[in-house]
N, C-alpha and C. Protein backbone atom coordinates (compact mmCIF):
# COMPACT_ATOMS: atom_id res chain seq x y z
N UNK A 1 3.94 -8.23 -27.81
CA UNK A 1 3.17 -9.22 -27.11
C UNK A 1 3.72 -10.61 -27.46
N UNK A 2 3.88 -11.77 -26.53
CA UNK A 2 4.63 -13.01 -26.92
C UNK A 2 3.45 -13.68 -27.11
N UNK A 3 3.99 -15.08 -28.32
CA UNK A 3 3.07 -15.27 -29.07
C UNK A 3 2.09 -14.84 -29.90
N UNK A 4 2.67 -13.45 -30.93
CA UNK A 4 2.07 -13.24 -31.61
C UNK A 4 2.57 -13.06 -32.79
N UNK A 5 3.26 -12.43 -32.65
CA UNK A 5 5.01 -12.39 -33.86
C UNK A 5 5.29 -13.54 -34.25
N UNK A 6 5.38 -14.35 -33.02
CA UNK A 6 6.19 -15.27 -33.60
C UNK A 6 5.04 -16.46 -34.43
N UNK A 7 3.88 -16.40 -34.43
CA UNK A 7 2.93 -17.22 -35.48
C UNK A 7 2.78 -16.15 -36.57
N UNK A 8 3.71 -15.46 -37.09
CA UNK A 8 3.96 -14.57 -38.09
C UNK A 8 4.98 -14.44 -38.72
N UNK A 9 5.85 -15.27 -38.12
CA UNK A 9 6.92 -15.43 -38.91
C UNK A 9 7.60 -16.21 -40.05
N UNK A 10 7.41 -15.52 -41.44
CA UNK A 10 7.21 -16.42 -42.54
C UNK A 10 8.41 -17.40 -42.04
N UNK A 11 9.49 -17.30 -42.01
CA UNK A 11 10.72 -17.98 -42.12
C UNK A 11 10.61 -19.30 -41.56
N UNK A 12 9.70 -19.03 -40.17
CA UNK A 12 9.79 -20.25 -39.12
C UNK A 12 8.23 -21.08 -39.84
N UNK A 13 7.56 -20.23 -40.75
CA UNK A 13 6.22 -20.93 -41.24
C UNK A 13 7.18 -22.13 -42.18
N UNK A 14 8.00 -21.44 -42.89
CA UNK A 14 8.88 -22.39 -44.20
C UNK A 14 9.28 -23.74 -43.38
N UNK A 15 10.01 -23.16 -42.63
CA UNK A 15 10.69 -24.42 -41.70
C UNK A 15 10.02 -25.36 -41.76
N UNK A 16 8.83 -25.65 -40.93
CA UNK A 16 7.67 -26.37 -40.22
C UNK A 16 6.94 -26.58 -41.61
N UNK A 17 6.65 -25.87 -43.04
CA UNK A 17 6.43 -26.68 -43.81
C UNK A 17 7.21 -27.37 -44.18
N UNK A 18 8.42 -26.92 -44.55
CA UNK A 18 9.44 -27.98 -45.18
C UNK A 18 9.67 -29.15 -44.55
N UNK A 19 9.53 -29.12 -42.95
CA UNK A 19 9.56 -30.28 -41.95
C UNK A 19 8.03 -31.34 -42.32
N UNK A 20 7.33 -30.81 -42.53
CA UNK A 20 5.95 -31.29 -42.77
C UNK A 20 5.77 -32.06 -44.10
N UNK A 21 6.36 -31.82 -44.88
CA UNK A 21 6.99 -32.15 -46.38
C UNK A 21 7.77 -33.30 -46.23
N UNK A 22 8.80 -33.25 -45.67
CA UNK A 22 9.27 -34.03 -45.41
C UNK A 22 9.32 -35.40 -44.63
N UNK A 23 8.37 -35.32 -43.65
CA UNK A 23 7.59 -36.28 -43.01
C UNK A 23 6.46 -36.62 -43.28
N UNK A 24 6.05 -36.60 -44.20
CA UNK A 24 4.69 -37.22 -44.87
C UNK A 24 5.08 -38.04 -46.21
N UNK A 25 4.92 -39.49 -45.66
CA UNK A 25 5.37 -40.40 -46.55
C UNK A 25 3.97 -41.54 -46.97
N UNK A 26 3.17 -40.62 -46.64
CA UNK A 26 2.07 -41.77 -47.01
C UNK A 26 0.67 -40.68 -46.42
N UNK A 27 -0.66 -40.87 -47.30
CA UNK A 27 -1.15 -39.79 -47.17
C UNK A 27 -2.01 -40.01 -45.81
N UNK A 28 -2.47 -39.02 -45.11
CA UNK A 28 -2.70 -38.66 -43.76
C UNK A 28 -4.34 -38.18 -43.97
N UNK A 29 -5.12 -38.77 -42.87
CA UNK A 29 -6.27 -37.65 -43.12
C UNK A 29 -6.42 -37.23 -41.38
N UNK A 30 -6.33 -35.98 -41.24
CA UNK A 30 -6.49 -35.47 -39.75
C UNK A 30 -7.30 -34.45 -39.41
N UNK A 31 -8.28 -34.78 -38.51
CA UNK A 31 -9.38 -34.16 -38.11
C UNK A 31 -8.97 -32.89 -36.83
N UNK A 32 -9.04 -31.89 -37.69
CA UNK A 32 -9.37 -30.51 -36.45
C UNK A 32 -10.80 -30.90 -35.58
N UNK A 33 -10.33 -30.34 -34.43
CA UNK A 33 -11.91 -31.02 -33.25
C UNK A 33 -12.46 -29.39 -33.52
N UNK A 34 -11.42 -28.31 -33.05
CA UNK A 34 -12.49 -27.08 -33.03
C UNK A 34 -12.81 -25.91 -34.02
N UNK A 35 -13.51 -25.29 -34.60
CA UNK A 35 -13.72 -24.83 -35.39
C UNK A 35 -13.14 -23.54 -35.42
N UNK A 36 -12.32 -22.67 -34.82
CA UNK A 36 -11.29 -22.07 -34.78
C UNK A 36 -10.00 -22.70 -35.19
N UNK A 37 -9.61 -23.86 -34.57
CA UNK A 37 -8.78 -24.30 -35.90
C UNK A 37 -8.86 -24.80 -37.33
N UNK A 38 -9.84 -24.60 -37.52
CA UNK A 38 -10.25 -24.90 -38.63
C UNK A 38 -9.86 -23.13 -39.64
N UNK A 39 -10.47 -22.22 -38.63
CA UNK A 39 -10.85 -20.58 -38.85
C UNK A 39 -9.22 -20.48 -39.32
N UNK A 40 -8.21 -20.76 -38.90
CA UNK A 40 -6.87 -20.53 -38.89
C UNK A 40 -6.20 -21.18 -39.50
N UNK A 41 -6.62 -22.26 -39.92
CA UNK A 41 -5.56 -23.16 -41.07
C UNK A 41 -6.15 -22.47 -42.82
N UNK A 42 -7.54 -22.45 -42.47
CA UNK A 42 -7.74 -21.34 -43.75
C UNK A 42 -7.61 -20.48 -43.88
N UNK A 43 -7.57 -19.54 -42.92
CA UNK A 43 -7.45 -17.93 -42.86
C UNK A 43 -5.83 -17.45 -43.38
N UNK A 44 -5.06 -18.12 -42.43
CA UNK A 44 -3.82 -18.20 -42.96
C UNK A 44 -2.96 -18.99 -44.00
N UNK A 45 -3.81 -19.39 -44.81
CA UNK A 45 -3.18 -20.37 -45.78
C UNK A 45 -2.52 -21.31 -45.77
N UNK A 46 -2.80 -22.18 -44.29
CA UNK A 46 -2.34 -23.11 -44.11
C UNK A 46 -2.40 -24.12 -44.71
N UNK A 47 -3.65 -24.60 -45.32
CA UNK A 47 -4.20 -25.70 -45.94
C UNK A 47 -3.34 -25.93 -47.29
N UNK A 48 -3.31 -24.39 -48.26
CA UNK A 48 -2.56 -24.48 -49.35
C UNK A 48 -1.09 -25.11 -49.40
N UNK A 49 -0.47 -24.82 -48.03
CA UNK A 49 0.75 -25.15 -47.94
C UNK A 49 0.94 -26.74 -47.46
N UNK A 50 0.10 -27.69 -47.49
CA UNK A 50 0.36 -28.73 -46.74
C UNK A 50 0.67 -29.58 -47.82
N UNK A 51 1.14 -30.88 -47.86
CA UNK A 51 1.70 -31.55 -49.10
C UNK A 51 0.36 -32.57 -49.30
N UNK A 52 -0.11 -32.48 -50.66
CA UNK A 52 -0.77 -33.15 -51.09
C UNK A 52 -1.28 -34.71 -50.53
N UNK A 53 -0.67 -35.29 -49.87
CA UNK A 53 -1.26 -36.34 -49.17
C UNK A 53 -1.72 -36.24 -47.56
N UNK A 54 -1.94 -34.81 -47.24
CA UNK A 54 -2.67 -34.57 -46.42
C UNK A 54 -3.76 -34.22 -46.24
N UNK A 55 -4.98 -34.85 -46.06
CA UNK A 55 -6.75 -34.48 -46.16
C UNK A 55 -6.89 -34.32 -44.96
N UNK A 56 -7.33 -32.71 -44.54
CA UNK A 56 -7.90 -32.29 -43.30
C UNK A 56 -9.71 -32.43 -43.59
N UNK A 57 -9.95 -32.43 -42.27
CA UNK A 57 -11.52 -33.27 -42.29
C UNK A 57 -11.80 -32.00 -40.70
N UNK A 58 -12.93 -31.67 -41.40
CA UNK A 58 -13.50 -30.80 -40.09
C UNK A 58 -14.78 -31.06 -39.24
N UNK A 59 -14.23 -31.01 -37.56
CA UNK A 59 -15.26 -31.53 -37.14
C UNK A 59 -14.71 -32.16 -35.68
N UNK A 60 -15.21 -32.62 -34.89
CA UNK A 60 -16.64 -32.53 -34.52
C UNK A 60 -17.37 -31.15 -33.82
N UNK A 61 -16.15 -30.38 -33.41
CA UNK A 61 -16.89 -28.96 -33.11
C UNK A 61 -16.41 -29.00 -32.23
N UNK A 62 -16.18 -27.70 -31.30
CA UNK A 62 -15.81 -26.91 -30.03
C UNK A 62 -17.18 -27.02 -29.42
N UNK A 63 -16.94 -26.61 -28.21
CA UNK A 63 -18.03 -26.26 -27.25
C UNK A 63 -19.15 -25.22 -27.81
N UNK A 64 -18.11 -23.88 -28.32
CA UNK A 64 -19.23 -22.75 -29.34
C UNK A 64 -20.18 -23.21 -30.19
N UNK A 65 -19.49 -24.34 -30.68
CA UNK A 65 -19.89 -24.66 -32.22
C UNK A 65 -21.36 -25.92 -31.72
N UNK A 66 -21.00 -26.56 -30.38
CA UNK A 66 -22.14 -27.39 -30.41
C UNK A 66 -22.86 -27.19 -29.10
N UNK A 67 -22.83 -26.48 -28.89
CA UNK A 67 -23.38 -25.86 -27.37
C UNK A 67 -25.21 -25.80 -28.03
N UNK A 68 -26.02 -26.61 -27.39
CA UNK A 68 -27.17 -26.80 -27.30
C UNK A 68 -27.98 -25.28 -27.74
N UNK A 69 -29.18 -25.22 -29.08
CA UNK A 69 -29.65 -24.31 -29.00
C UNK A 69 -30.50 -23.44 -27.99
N UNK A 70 -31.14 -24.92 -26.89
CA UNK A 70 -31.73 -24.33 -25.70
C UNK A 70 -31.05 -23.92 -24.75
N UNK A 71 -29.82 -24.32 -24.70
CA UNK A 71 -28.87 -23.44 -24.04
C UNK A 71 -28.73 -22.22 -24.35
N UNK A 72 -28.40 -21.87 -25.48
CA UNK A 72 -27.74 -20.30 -26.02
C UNK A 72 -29.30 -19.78 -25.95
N UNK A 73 -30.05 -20.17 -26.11
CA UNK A 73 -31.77 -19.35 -25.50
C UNK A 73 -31.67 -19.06 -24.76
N UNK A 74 -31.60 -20.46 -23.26
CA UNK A 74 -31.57 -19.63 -22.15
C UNK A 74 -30.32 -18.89 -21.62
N UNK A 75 -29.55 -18.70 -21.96
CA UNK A 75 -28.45 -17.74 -21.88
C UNK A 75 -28.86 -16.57 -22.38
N UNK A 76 -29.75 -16.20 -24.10
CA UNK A 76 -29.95 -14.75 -24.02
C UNK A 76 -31.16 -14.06 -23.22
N UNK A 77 -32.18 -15.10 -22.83
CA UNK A 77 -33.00 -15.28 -21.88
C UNK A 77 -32.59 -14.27 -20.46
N UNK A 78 -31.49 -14.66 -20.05
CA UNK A 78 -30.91 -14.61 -18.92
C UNK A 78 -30.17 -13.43 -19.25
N UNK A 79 -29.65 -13.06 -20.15
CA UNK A 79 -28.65 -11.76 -20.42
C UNK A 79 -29.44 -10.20 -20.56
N UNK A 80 -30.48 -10.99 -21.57
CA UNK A 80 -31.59 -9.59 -21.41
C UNK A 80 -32.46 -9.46 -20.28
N UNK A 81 -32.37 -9.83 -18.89
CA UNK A 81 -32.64 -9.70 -17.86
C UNK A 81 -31.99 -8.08 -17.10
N UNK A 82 -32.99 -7.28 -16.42
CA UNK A 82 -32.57 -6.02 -16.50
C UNK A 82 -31.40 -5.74 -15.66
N UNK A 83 -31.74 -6.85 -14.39
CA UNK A 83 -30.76 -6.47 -13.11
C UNK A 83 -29.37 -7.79 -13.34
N UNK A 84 -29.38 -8.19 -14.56
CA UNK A 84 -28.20 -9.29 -14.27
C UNK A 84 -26.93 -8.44 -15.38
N UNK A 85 -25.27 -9.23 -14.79
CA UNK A 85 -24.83 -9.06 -15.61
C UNK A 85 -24.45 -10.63 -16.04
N UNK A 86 -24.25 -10.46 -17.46
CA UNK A 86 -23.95 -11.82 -18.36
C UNK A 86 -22.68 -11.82 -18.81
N UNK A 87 -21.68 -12.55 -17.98
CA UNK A 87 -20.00 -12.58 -18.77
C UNK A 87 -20.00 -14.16 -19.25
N UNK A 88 -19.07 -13.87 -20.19
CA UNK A 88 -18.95 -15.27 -21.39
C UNK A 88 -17.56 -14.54 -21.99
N UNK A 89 -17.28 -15.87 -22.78
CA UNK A 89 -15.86 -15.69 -23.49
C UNK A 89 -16.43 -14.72 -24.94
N UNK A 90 -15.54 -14.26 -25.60
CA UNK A 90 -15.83 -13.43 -26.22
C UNK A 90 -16.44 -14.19 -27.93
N UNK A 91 -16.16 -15.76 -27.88
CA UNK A 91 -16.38 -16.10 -29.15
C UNK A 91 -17.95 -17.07 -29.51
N UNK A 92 -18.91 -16.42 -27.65
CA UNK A 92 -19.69 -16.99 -28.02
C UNK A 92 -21.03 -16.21 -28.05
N UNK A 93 -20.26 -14.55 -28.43
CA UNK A 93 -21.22 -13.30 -28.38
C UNK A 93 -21.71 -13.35 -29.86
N UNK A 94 -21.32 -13.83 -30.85
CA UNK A 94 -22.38 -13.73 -31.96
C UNK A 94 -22.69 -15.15 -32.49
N UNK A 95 -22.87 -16.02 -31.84
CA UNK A 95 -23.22 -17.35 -31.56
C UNK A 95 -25.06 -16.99 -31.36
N UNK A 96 -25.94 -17.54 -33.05
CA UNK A 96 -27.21 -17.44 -32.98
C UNK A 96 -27.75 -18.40 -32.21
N UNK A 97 -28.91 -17.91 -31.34
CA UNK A 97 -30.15 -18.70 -30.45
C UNK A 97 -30.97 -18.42 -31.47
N UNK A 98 -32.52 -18.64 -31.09
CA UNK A 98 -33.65 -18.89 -31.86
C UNK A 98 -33.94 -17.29 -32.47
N UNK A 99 -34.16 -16.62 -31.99
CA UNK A 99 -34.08 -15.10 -32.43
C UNK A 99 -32.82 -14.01 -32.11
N UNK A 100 -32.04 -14.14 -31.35
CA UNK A 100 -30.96 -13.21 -31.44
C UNK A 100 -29.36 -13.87 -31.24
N UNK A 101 -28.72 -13.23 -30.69
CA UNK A 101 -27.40 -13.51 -29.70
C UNK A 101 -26.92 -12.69 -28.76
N UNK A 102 -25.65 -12.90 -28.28
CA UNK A 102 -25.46 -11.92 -27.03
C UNK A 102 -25.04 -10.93 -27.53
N UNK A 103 -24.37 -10.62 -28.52
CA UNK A 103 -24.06 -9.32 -29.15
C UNK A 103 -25.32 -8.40 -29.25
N UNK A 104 -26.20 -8.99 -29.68
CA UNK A 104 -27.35 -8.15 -30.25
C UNK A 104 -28.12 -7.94 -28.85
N UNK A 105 -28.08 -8.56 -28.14
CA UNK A 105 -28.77 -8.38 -26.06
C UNK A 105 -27.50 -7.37 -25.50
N UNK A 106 -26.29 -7.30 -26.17
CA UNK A 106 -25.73 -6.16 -25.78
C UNK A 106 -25.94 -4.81 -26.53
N UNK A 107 -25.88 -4.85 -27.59
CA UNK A 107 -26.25 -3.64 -28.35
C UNK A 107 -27.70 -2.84 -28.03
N UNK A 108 -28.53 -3.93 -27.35
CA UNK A 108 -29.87 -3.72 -27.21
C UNK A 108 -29.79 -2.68 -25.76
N UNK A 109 -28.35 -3.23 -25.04
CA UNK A 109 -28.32 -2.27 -23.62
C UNK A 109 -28.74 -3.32 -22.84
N UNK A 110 -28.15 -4.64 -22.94
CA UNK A 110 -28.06 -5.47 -21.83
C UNK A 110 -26.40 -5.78 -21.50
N UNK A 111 -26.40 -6.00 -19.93
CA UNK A 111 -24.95 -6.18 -19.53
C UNK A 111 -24.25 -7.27 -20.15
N UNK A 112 -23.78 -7.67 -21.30
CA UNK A 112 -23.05 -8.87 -21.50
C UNK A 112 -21.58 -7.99 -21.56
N UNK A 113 -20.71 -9.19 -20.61
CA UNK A 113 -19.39 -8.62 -20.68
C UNK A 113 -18.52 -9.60 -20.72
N UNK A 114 -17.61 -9.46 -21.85
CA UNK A 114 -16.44 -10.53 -22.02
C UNK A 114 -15.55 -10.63 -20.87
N UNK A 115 -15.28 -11.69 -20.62
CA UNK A 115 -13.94 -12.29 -19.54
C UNK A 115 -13.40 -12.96 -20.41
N UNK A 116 -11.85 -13.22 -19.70
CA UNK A 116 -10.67 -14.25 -20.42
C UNK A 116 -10.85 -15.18 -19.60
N UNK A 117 -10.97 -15.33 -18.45
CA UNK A 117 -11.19 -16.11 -17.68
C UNK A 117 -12.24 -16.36 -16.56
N UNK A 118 -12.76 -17.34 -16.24
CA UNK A 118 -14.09 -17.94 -14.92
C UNK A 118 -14.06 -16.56 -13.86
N UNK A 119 -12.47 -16.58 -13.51
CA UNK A 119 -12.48 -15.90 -12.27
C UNK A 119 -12.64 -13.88 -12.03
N UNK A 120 -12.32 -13.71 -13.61
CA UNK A 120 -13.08 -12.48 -13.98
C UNK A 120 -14.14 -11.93 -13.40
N UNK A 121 -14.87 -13.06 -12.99
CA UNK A 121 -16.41 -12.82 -12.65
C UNK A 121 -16.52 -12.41 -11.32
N UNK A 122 -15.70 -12.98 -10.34
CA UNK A 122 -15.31 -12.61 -8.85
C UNK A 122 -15.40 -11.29 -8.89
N UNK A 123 -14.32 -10.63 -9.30
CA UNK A 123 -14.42 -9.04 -9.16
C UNK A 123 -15.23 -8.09 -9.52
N UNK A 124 -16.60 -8.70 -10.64
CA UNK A 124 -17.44 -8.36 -11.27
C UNK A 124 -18.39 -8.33 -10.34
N UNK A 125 -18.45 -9.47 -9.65
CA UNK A 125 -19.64 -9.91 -8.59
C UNK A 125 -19.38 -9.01 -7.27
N UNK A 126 -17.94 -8.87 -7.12
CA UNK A 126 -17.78 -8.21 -5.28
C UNK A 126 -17.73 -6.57 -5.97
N UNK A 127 -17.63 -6.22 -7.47
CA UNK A 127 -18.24 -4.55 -7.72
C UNK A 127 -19.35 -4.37 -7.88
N UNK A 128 -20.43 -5.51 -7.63
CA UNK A 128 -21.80 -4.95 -8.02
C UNK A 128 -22.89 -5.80 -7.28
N UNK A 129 -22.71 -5.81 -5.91
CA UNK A 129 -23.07 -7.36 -4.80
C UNK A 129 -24.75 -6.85 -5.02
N UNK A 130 -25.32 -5.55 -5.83
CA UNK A 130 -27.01 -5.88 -5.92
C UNK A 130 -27.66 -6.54 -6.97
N UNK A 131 -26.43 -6.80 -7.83
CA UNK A 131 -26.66 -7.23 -9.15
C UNK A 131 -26.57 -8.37 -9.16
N UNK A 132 -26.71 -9.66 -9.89
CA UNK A 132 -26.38 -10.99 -10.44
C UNK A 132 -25.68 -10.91 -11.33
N UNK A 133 -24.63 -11.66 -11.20
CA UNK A 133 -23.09 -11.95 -12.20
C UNK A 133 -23.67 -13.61 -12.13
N UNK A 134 -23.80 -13.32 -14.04
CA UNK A 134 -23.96 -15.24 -14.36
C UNK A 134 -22.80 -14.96 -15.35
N UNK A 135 -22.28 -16.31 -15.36
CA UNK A 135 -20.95 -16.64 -16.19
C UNK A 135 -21.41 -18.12 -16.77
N UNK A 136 -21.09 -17.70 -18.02
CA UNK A 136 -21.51 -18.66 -19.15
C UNK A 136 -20.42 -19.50 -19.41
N UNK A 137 -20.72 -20.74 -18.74
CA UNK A 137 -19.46 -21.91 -18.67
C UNK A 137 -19.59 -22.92 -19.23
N UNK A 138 -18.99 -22.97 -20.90
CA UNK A 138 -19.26 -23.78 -21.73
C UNK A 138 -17.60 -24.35 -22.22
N UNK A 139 -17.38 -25.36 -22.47
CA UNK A 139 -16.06 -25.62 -22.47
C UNK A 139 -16.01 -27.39 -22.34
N UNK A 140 -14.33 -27.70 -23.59
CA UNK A 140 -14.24 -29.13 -22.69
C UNK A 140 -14.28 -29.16 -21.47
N UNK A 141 -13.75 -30.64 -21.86
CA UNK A 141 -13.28 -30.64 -20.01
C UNK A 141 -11.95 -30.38 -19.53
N UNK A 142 -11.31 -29.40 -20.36
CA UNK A 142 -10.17 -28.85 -19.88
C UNK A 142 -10.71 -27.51 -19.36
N UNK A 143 -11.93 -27.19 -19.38
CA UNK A 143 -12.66 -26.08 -18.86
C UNK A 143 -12.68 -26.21 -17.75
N UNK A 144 -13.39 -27.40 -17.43
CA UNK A 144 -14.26 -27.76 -16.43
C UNK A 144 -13.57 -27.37 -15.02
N UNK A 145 -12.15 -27.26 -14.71
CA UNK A 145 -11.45 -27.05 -13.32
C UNK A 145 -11.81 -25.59 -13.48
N UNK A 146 -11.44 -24.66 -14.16
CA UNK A 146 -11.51 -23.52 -13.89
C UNK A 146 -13.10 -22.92 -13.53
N UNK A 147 -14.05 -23.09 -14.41
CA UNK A 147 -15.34 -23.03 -14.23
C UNK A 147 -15.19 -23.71 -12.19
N UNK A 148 -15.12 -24.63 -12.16
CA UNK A 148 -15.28 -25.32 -10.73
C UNK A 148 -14.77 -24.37 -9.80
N UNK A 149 -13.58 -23.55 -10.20
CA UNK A 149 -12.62 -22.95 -8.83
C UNK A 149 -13.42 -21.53 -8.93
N UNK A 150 -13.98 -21.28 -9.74
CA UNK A 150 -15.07 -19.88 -9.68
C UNK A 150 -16.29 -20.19 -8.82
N UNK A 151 -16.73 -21.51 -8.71
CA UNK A 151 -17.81 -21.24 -7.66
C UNK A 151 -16.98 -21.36 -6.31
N UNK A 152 -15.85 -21.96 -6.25
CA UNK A 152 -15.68 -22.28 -5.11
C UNK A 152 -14.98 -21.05 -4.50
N UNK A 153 -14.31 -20.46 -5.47
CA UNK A 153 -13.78 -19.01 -5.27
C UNK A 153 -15.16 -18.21 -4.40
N UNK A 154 -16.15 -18.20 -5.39
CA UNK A 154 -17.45 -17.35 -4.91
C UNK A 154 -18.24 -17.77 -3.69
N UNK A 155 -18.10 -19.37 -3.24
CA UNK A 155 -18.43 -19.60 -2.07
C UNK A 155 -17.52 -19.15 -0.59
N UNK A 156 -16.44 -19.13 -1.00
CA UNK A 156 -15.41 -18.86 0.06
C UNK A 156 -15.49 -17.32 0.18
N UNK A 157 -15.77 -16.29 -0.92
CA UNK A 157 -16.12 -14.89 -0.65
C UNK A 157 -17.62 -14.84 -0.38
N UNK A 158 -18.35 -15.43 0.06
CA UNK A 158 -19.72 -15.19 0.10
C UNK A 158 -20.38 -14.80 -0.92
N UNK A 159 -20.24 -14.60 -2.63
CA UNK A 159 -21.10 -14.01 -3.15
C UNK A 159 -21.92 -15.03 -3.45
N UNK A 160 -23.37 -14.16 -3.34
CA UNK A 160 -24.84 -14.89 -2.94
C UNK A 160 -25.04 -14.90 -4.60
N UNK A 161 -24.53 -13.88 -5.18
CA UNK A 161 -25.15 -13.46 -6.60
C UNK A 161 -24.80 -13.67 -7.45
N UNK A 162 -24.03 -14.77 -7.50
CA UNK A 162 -23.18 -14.94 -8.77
C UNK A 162 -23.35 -16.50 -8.88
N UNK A 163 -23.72 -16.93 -10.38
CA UNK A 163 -24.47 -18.24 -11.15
C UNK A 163 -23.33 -18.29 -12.06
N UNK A 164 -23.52 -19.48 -12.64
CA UNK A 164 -23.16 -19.97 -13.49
C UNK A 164 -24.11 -20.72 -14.57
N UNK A 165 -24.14 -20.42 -15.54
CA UNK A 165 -25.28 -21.66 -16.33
C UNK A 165 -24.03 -22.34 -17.48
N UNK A 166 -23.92 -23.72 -16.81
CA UNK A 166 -22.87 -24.75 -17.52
C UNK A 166 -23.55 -25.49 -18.66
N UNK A 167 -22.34 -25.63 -19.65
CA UNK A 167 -22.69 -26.43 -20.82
C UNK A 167 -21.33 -26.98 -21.41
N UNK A 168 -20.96 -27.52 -20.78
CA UNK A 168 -19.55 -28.55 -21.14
C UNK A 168 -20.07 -30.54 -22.13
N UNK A 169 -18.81 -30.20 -22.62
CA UNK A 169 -18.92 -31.13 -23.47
C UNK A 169 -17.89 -32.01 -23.70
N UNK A 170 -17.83 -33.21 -23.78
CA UNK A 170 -16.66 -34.27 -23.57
C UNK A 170 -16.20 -34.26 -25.14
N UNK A 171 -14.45 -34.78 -25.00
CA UNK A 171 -14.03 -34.78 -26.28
C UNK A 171 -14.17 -36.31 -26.65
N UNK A 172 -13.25 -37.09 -25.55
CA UNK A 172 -13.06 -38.66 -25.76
C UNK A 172 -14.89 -39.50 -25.97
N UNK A 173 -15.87 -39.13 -25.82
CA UNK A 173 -17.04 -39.80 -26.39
C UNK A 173 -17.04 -39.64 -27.79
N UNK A 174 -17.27 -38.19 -28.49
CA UNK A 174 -16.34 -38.16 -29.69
C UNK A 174 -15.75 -38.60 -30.45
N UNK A 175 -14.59 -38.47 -30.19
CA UNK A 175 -13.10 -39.35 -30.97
C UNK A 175 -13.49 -40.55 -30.88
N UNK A 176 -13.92 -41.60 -29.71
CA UNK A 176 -14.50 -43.09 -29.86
C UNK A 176 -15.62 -43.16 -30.96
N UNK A 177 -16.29 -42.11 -30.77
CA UNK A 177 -17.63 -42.70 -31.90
C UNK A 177 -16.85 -41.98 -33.36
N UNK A 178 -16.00 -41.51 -33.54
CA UNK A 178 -15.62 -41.15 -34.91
C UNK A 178 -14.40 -42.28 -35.24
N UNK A 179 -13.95 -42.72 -34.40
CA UNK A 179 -13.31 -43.98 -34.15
C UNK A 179 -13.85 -45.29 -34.44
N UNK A 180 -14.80 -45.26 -34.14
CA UNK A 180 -15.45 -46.85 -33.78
C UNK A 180 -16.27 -47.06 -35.17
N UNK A 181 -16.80 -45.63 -35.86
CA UNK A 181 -17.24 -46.16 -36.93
C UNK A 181 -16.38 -46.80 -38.07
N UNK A 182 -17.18 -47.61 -39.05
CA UNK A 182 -16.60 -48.34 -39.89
C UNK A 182 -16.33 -47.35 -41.40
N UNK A 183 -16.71 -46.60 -41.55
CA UNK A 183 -16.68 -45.31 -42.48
C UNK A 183 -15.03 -44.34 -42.38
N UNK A 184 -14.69 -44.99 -41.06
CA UNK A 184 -13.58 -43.66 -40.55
C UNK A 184 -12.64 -43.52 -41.36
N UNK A 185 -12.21 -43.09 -41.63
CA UNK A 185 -10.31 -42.45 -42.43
C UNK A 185 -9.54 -41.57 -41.53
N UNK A 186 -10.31 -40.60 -40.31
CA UNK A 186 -9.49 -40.38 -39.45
C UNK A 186 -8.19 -41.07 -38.94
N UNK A 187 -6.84 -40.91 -38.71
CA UNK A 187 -6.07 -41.01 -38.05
C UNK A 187 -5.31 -40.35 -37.33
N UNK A 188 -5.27 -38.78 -37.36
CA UNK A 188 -5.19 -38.11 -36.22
C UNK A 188 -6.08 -36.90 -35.65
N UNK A 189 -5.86 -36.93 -34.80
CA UNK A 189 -6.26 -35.69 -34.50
C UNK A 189 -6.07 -34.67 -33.73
């Protein structure tokens, strides 16, 4: 599979530290935005390997990570519904609401089904036109086109039954207010 090997390859990891080593002449503090990169600079021992004048700072969060609790309610709300099916990306199935998540509304024998992508849901919706296909569209706004071309996809095929419940979130409001404060040490991100 491409791109997978090759973020496994000690040799080319050395490189890119030694390059990293080498270009750090004054110490750095740089903020990961999503909490998967965060999952991966520790998981893989990235952090250990960085040269001492680099302070990673975590934060402000992905869409998963700050997606409204009344949102992820009414999303399991909506998932444990008998006649719907509920597709979402796969990293926001054990993502807690007030009493459960979608993992646990699936285990329970409700339809939640992972997609890679918005348009997943099309073919979901034209195999099951008695059912409701909602697609859980949470994402920057590098989301936001694809989420958009799924309804418009679904308007141009007629499906009557297929929702979306959106929860997008801007990055650049963000970065300005972690910017603008007087506290900051951020400089990249």
């Amino acid at each position: 599979m491409k791109f997978v090997d090759e973020f496994r390859d000690a040799q080319a990891a050395r490189k890119y530290t030694d390059a990293i080593h080498q270009l750090v002449t004054r110490p750095w503090t740089i903020m990961e935005i999503c909490g998967g990169q965060t999952h991966s600079i520790v998981r893989f021992g990235i952090l250990d390997l960085l040269p001492a004048g680099i302070n990673l700072v975590h934060g402000p969060g992905c869409p998963v990570c700050v997606t409204p609790l009344e949102t992820i309610d009414k999303a399991l709300a909506i998932a444990a519904k008998p006649n719907v099916i509920f597709c979402s990306f796969g990293d926001m199935l054990r993502v807690p609401g007030s009493c459960s998540d979608l993992q646990s509304i699936r285990a329970a024998g409700g339809d939640v089904r992972i997609v890679y992508s918005p348009l997943d849901c099309l073919a979901i919706a034209q195999n099951n036109p008695e059912r409701a296909v909602v697609f859980f569209a949470i994402g920057f706004e590098t989301t936001a086109p694809g989420n958009a071309m799924l309804v418009k996809r679904a308007e141009q095929l007629g499906l009557r039954k297929l929702f979306v419940l959106v929860s997008h979130v801007l990055v650049p409001p963000a970065i300005e207010a972690i910017l603008s404060s007087p506290q900051n040490k951020v400089r990249v991100f």
